[in-house]
N, C-alpha and C. Protein backbone atom coordinates (compact mmCIF):
# COMPACT_ATOMS: atom_id res chain seq x y z
N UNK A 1 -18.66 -7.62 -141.93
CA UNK A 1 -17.57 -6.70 -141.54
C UNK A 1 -17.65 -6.39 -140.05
N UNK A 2 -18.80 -6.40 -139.38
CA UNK A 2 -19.33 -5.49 -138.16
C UNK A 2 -18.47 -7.15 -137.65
N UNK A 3 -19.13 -8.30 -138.06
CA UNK A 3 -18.93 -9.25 -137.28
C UNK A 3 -17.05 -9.51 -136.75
N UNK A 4 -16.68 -9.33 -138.03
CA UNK A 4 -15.08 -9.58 -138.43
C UNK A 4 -14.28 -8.38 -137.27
N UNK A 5 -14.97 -6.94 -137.08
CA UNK A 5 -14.45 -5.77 -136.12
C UNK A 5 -14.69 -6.44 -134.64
N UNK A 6 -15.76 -7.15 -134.38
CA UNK A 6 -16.09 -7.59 -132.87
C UNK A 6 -15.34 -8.72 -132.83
N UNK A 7 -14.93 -10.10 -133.21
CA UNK A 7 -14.08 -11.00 -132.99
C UNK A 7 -12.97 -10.10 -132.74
N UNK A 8 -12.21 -9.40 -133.61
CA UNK A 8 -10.81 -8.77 -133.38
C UNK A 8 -11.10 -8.26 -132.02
N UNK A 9 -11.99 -7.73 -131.18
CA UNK A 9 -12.29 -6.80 -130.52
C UNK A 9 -12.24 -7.74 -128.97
N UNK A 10 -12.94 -8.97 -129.61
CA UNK A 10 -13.07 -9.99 -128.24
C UNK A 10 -11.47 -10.66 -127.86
N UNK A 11 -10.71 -10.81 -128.72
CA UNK A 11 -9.41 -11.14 -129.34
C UNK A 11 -8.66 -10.88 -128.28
N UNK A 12 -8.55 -9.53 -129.04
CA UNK A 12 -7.69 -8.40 -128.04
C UNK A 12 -7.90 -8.60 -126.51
N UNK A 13 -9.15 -8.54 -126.32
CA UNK A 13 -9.30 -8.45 -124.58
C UNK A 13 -9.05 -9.77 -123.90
N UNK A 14 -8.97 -11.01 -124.66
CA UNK A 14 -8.71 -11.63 -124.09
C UNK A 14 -7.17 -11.93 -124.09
N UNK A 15 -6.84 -11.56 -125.30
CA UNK A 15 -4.89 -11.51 -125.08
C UNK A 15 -4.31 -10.51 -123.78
N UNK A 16 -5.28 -9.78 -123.71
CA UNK A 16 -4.48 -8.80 -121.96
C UNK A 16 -4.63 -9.53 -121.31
N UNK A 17 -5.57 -9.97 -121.39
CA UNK A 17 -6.06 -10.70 -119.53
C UNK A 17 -5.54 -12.00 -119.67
N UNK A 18 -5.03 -12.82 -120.50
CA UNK A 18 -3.96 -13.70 -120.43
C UNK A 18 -2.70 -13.15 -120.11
N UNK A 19 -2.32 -12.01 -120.69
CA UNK A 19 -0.70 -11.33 -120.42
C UNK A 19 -0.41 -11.12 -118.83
N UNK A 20 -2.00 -10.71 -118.48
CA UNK A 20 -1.95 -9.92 -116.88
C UNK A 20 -1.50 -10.88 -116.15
N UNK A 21 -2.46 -12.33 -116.56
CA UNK A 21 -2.01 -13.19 -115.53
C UNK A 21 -0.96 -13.70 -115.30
N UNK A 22 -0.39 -13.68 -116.65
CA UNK A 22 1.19 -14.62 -116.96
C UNK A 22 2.48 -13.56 -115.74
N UNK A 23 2.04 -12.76 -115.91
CA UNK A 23 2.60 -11.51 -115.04
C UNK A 23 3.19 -11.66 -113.78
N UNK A 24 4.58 -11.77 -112.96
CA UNK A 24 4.85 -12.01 -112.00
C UNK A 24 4.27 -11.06 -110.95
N UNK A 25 3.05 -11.81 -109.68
CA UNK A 25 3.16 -10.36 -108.50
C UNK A 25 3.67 -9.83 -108.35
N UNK A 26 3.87 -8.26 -107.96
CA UNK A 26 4.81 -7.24 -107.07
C UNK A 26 4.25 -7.54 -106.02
N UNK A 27 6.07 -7.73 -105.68
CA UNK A 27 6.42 -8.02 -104.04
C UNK A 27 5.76 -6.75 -102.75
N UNK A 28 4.68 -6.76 -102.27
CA UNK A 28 4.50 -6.60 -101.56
C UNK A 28 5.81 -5.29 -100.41
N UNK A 29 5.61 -4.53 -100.88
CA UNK A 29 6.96 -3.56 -99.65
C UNK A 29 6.48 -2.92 -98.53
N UNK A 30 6.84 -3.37 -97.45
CA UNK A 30 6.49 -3.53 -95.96
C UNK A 30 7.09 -2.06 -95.36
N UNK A 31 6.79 -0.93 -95.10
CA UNK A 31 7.52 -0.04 -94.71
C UNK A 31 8.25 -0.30 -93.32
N UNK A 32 9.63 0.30 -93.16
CA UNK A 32 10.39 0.33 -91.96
C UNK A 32 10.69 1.28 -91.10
N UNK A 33 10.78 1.04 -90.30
CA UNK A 33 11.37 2.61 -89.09
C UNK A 33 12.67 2.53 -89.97
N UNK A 34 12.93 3.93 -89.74
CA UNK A 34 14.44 4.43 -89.86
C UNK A 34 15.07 4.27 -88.23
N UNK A 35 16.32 4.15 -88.69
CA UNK A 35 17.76 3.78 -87.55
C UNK A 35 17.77 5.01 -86.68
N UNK A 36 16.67 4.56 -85.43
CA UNK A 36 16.80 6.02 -84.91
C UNK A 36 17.90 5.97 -83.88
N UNK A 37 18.86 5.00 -83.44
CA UNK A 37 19.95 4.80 -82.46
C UNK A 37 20.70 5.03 -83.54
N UNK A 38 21.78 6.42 -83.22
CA UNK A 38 22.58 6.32 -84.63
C UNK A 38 24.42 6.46 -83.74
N UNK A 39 24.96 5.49 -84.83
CA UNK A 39 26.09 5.73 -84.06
C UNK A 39 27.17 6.72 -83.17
N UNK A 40 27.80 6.52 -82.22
CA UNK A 40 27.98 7.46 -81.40
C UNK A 40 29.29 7.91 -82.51
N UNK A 41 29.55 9.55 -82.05
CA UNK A 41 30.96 9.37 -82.74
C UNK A 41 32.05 10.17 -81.79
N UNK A 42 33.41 9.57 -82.41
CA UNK A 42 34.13 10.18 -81.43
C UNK A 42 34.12 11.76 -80.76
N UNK A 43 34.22 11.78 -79.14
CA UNK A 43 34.02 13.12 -78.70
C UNK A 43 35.36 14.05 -79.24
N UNK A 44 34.82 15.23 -79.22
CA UNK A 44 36.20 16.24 -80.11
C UNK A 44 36.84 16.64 -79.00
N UNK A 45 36.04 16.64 -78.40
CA UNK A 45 37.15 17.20 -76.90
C UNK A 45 37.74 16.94 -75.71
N UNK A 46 37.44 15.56 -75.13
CA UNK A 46 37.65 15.12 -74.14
C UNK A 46 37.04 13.54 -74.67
N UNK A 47 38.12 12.51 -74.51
CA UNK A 47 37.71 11.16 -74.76
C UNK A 47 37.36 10.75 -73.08
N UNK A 48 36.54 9.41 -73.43
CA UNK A 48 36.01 8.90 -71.56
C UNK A 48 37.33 8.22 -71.00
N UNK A 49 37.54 8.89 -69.82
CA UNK A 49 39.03 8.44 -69.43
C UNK A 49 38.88 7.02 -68.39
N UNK A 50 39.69 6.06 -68.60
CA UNK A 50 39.46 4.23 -68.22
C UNK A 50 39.30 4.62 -66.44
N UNK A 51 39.95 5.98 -66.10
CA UNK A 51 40.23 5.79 -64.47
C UNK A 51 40.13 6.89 -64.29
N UNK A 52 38.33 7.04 -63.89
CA UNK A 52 37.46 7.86 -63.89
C UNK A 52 37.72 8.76 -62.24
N UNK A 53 37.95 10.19 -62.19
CA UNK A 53 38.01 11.02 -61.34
C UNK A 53 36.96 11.11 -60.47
N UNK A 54 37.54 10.85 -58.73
CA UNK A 54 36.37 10.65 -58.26
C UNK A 54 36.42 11.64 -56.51
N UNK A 55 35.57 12.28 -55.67
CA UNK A 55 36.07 12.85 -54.89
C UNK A 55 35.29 11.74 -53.60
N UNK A 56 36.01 11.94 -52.44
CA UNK A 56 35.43 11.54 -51.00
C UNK A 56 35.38 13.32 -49.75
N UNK A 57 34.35 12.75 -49.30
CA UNK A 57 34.51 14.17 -48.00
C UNK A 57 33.83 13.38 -46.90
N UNK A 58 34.65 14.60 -45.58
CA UNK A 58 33.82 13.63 -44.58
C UNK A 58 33.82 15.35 -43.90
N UNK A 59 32.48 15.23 -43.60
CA UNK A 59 31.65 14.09 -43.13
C UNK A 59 31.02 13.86 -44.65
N UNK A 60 30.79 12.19 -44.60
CA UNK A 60 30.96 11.77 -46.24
C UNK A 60 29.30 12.43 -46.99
N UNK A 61 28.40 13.11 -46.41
CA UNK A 61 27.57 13.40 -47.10
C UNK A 61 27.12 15.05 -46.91
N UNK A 62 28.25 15.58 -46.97
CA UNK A 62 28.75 17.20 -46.78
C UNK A 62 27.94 17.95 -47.80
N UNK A 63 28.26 17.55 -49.41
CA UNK A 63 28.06 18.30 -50.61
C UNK A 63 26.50 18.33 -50.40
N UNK A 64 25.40 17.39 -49.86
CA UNK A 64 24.52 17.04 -49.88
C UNK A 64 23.50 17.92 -49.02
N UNK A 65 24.42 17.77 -47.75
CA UNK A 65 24.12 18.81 -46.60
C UNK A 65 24.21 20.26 -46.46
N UNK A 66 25.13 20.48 -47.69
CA UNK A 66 24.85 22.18 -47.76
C UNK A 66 24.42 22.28 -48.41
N UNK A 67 24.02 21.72 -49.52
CA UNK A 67 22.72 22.04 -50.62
C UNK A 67 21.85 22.02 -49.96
N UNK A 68 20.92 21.75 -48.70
CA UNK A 68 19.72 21.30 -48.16
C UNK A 68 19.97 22.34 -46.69
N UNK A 69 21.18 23.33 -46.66
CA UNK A 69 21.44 24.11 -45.68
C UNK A 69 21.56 23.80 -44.41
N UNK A 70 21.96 22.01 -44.17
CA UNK A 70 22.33 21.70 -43.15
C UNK A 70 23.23 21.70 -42.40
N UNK A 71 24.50 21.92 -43.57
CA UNK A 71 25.91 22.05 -43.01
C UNK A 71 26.07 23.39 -42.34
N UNK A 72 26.68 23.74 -41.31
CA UNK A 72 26.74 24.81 -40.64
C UNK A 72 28.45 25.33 -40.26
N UNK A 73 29.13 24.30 -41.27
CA UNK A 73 30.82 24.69 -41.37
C UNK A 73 31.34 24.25 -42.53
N UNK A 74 32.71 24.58 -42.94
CA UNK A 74 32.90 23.72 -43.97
C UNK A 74 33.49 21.91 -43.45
N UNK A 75 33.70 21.16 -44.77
CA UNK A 75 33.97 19.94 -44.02
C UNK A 75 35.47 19.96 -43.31
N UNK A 76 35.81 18.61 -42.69
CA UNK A 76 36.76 18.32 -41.89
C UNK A 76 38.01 17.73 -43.31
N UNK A 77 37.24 17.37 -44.25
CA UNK A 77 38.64 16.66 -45.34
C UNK A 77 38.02 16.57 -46.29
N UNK A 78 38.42 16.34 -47.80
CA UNK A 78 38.10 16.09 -48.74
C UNK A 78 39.45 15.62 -49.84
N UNK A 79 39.12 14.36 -50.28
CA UNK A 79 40.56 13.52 -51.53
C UNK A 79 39.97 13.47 -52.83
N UNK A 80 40.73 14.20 -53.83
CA UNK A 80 40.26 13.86 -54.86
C UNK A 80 41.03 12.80 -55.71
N UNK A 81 40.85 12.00 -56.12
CA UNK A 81 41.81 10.92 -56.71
C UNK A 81 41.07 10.32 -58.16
N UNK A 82 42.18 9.52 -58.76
CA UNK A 82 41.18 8.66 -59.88
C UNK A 82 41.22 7.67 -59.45
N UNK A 83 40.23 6.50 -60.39
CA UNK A 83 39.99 5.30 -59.69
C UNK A 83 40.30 4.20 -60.61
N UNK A 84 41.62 3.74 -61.00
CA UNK A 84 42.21 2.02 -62.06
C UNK A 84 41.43 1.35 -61.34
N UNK A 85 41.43 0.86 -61.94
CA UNK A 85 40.95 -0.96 -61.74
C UNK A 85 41.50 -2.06 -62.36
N UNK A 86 40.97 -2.96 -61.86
CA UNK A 86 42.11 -4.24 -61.29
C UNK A 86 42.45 -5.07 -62.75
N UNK A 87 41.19 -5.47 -63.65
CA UNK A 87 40.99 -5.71 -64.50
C UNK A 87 41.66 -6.97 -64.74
N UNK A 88 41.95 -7.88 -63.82
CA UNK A 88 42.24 -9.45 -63.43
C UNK A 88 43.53 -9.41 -63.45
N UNK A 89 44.58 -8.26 -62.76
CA UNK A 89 45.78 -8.06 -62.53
C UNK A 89 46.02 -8.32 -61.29
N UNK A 90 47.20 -8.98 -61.22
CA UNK A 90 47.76 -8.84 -59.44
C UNK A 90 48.43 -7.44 -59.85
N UNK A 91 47.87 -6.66 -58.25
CA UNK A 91 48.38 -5.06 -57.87
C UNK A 91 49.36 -5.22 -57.43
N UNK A 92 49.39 -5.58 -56.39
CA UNK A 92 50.52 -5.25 -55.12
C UNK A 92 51.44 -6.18 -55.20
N UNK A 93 52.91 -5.80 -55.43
CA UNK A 93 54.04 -6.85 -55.14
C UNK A 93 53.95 -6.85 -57.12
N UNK A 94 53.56 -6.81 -58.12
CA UNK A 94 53.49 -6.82 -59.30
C UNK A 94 53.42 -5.69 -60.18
N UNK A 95 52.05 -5.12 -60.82
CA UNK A 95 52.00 -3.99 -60.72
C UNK A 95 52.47 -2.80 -60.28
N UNK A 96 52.36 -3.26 -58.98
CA UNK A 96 52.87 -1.67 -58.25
C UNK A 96 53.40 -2.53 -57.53
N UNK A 97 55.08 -1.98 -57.97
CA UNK A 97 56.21 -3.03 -57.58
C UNK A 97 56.17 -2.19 -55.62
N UNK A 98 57.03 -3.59 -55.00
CA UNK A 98 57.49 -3.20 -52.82
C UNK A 98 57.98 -2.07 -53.18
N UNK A 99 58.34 -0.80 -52.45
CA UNK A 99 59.28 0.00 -52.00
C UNK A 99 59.51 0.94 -52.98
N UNK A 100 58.21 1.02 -54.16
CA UNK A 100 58.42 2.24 -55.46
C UNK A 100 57.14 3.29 -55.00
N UNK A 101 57.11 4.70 -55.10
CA UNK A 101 56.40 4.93 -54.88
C UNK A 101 55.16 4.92 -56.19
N UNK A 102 53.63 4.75 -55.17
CA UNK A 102 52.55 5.03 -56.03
C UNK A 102 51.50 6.40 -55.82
N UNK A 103 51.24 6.87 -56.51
CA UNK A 103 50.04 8.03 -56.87
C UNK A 103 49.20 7.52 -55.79
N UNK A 104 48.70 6.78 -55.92
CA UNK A 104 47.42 6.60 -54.59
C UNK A 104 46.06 6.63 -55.75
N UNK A 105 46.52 6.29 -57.00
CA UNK A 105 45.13 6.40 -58.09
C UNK A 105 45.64 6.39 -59.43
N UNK A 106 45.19 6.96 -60.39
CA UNK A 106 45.96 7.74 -61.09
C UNK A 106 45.85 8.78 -62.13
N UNK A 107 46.53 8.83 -62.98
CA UNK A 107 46.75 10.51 -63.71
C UNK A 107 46.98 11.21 -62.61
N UNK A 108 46.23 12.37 -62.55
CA UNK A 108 46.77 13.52 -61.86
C UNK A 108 47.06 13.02 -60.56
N UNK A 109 47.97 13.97 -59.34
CA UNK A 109 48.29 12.79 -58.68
C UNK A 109 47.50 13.63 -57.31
N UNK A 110 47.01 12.11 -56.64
CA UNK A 110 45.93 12.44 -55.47
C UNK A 110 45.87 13.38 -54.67
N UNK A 111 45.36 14.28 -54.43
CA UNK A 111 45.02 15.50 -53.76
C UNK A 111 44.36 15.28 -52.12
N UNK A 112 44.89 15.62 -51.07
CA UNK A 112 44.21 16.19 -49.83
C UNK A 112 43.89 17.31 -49.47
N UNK A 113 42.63 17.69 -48.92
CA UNK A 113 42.55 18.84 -48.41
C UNK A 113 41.94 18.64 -46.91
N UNK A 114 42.38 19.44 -45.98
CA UNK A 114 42.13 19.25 -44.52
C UNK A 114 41.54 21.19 -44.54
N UNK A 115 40.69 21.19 -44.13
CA UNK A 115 39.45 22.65 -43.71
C UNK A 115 40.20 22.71 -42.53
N UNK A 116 40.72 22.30 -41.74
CA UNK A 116 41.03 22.51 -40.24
C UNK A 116 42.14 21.32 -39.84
N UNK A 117 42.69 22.10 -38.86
CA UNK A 117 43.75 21.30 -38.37
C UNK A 117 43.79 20.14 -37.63
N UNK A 118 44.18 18.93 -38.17
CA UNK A 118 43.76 17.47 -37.61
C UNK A 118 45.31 16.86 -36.90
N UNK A 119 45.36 16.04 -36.68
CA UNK A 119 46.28 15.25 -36.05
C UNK A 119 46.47 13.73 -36.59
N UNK A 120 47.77 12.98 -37.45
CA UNK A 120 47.59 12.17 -37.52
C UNK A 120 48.80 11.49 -36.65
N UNK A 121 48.88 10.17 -36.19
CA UNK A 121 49.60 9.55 -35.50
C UNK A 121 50.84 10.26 -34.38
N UNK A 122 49.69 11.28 -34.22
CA UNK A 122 50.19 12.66 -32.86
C UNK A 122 51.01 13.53 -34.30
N UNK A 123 51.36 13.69 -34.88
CA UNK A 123 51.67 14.68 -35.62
C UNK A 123 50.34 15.83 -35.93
N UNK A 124 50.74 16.86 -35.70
CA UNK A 124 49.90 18.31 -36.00
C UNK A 124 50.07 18.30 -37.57
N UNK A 125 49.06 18.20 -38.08
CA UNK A 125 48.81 18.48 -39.17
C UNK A 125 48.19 19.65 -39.88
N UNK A 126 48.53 21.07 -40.21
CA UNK A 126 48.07 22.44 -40.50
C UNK A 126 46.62 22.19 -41.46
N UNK A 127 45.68 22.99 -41.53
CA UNK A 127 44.54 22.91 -42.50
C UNK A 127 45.44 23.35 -43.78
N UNK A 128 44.95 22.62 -44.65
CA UNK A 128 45.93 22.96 -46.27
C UNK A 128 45.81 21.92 -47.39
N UNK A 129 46.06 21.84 -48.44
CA UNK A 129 46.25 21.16 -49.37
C UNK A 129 47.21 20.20 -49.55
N UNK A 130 47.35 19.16 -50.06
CA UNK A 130 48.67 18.20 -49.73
C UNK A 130 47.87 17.09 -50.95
N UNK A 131 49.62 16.94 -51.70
CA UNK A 131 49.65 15.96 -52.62
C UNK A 131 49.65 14.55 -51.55
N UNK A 132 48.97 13.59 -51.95
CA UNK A 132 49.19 12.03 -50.96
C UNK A 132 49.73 11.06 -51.67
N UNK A 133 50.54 10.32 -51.40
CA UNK A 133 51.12 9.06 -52.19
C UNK A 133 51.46 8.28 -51.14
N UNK A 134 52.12 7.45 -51.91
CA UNK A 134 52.13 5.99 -51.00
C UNK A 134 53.13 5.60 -51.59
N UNK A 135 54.17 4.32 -50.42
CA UNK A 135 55.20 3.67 -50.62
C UNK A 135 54.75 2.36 -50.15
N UNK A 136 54.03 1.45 -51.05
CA UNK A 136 53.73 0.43 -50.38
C UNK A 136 54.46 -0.77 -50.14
N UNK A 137 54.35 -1.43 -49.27
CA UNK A 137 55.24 -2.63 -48.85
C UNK A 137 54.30 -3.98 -48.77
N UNK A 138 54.77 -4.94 -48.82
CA UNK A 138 54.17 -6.41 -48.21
C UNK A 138 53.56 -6.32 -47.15
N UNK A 139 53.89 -5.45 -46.12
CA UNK A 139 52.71 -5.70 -44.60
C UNK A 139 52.56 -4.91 -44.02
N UNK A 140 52.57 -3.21 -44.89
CA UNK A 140 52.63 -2.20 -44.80
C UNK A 140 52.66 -0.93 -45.96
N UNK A 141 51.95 0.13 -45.79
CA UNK A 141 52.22 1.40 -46.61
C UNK A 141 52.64 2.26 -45.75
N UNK A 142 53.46 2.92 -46.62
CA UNK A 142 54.32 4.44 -45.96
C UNK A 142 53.25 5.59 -46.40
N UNK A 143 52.50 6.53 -45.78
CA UNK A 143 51.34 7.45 -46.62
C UNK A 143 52.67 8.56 -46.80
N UNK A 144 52.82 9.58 -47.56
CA UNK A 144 53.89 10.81 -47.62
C UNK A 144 52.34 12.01 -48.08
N UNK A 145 52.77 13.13 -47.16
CA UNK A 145 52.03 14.34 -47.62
C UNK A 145 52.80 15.14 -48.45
N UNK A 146 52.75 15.65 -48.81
CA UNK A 146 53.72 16.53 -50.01
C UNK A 146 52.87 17.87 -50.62
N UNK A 147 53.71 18.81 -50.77
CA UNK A 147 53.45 20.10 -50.99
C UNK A 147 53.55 20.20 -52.50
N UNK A 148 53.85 19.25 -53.40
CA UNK A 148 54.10 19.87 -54.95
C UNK A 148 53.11 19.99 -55.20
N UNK A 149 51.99 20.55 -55.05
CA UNK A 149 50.61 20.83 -56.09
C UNK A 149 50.45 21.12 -57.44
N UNK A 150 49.40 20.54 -57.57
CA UNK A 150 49.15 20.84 -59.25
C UNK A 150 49.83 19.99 -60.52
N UNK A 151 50.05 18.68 -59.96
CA UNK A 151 50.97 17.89 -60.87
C UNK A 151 50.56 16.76 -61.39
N UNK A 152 50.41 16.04 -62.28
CA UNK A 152 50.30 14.99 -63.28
C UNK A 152 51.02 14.07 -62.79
N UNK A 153 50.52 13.08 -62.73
CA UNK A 153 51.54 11.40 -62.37
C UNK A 153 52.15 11.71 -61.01
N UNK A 154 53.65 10.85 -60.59
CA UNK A 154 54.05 11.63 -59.88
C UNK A 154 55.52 11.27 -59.94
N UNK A 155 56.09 12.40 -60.09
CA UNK A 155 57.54 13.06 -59.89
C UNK A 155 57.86 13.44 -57.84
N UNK A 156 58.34 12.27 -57.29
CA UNK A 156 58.94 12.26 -56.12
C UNK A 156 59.51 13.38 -55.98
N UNK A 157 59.62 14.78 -55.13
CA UNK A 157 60.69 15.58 -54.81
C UNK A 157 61.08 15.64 -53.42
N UNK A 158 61.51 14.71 -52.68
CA UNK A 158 61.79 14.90 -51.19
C UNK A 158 61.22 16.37 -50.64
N UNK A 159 61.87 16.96 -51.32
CA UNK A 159 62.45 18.50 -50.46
C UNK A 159 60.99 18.94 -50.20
N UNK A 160 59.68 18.55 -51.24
CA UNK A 160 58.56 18.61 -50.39
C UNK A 160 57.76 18.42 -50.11
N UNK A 161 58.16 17.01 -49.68
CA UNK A 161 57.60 16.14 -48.52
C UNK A 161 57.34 16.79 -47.37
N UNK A 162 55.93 17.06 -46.54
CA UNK A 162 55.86 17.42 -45.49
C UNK A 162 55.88 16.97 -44.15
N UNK A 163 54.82 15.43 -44.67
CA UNK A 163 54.69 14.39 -43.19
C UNK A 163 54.37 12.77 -43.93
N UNK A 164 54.96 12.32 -43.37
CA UNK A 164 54.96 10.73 -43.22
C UNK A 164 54.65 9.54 -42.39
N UNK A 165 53.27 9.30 -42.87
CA UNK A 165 53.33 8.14 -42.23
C UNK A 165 53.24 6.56 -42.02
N UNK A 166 52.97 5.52 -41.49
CA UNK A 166 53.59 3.65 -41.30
C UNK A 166 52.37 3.56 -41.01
N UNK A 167 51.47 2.97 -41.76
CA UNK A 167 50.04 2.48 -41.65
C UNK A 167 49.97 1.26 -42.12
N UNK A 168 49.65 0.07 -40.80
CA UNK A 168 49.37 -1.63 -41.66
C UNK A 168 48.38 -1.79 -42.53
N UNK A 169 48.66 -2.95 -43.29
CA UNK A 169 47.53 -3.59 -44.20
C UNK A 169 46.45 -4.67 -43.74
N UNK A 170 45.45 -4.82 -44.35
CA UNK A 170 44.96 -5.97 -44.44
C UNK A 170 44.82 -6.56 -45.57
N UNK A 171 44.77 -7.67 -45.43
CA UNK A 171 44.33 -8.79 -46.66
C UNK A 171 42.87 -9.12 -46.32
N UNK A 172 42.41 -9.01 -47.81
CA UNK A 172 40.91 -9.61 -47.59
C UNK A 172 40.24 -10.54 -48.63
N UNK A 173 39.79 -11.09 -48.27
CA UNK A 173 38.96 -12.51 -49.28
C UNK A 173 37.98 -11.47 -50.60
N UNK A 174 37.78 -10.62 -50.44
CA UNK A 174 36.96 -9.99 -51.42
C UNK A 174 37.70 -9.14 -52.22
N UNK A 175 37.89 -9.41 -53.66
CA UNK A 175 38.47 -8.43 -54.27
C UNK A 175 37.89 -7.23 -54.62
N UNK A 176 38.54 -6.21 -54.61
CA UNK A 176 37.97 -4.45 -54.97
C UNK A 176 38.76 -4.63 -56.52
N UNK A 177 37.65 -4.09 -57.30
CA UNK A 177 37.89 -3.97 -58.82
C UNK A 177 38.44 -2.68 -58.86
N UNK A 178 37.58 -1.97 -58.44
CA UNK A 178 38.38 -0.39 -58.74
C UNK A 178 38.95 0.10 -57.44
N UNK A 179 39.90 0.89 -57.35
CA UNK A 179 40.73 1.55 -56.22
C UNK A 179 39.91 2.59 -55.42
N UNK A 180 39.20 2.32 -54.22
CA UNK A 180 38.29 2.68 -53.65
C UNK A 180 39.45 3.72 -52.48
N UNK A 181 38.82 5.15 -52.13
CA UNK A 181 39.22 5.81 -50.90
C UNK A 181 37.88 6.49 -50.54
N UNK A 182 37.46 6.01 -49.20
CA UNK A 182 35.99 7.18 -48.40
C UNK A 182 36.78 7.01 -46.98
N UNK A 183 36.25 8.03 -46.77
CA UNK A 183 35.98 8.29 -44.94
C UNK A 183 35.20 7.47 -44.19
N UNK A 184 35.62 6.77 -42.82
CA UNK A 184 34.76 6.38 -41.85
C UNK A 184 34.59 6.96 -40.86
N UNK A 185 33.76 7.03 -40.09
CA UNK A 185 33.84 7.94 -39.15
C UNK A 185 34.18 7.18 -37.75
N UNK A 186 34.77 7.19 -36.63
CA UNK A 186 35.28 6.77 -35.77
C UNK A 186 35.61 7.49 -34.50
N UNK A 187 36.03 6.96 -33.32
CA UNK A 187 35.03 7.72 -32.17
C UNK A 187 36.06 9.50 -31.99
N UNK A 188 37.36 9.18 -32.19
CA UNK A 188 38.25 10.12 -32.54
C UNK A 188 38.49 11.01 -33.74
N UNK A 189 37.49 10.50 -34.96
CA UNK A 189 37.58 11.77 -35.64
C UNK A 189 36.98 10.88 -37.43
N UNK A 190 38.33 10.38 -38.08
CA UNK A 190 37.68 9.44 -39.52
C UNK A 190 39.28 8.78 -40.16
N UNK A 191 38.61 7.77 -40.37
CA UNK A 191 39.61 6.75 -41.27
C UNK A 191 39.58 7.06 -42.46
N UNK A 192 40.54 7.32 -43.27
CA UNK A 192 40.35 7.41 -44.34
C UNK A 192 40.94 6.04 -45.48
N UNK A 193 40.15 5.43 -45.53
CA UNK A 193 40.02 4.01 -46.04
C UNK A 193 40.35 3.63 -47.53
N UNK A 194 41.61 3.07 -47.91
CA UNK A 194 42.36 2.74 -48.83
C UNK A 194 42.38 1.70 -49.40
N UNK A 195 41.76 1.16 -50.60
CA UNK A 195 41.19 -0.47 -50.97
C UNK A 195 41.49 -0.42 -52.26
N UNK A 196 42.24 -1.96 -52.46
CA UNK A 196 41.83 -2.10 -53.88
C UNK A 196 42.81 -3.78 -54.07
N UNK A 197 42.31 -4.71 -54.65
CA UNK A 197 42.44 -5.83 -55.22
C UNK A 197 42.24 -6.71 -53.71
N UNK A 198 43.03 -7.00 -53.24
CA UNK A 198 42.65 -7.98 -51.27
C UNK A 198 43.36 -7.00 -50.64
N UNK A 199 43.51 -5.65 -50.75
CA UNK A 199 44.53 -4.89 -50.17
C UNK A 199 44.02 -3.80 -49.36
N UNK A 200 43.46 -3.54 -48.08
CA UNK A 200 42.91 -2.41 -47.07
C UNK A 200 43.97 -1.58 -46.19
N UNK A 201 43.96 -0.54 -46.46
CA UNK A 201 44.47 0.44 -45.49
C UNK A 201 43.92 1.66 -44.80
N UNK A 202 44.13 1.70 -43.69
CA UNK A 202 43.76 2.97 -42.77
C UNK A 202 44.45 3.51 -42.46
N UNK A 203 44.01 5.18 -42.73
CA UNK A 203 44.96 6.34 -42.22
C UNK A 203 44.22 6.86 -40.89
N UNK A 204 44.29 6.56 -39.57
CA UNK A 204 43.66 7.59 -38.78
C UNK A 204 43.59 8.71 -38.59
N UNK A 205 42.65 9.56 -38.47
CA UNK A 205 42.69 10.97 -38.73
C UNK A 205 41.93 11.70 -37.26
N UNK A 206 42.49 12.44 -36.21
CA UNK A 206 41.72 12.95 -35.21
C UNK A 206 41.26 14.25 -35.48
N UNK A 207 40.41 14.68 -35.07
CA UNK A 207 39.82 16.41 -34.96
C UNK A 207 39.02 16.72 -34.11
């Protein structure tokens, strides 16, 4: 009997350990980082605008200089404008058709400010604020100062128009992607320098 209980007994143990082996491995599970770049989502309040708002001052490193208490006046000019880009478009003569006027950028429409009273092409020019646009031509821009402040795009109103002026172009072998305006400085006062696709213009500015 004892003998007949131990065979059953050897039996058994060897039927597991056949089962175990017959047994497919577990796969091995490799732990992972979690997705720590997580998608951006849309902003609720302000989307990124294509023709990004940008300012120039001259003397062009002003903001810099009175943080560091070097400036000892305010500046001589400052343009705030936005900046399109070209984005493998012909501008001039296409885009921005001869003899229509343009913003000088766009959305809101380009802003001057003069701290003090300058002179352009012998015209007295008062210290003040002034909308800027442009009438551009084939071998030439018309600059217009204008008094409508505070306006979006631009809605032409003669009546206030302040000063006008006939500034040539250049053509240049290097294209400008985005619509570039800074100050140069020059022995009479600063250029205020107008670029974008092969297209350069200067406004002279005395003070």
């Amino acid at each position: 009997m004892k003998f007949l209980i131990g065979f059953a007994l050897i039996f058994g143990l060897i039927s597991c350990n056949e089962h175990k082996s017959q047994s497919p491995p577990r796969p091995t599970l490799v732990p992972k980082d979690s997705n720590l770049v997580k998608k951006d989502t849309a902003n609720p309040y302000a989307p990124l605008d294509i023709s990004p708002m940008d300012m120039s001052y001259f003397p062009v490193n002003y903001p810099i200089e009175k943080m560091s208490g070097k400036a000892a006046k305010l500046p001589v000019a400052r343009v705030i404008y936005s900046r399109p880009h070209r984005q493998g478009r012909r501008i001039f003569g296409a885009l921005l058709k001869y003899g229509e006027p343009w913003r000088l950028g766009a959305n809101e429409a380009t802003e001057i400010e003069f701290f003090q009273p300058v002179t352009i092409q012998n015209k007295k020019v008062p210290k003040g604020k002034y909308v800027m646009y442009c009438i551009p031509q084939q071998d030439n821009w018309q600059i217009v100062l204008n008094k409508n402040l505070n306006t979006w795009g631009l809605k032409t109103e003669p009546k206030y128009d302040a000063f006008k002026f006939e500034i040539p172009i250049q053509i240049t072998n290097d294209p400008i992607e985005y619509f570039s305006m800074v100050f140069q400085k020059t022995d009479k006062g600063a250029d205020l320098v107008m670029a974008w696709d092969t297209v350069l213009a200067r406004l002279p500015i005395q003070f």
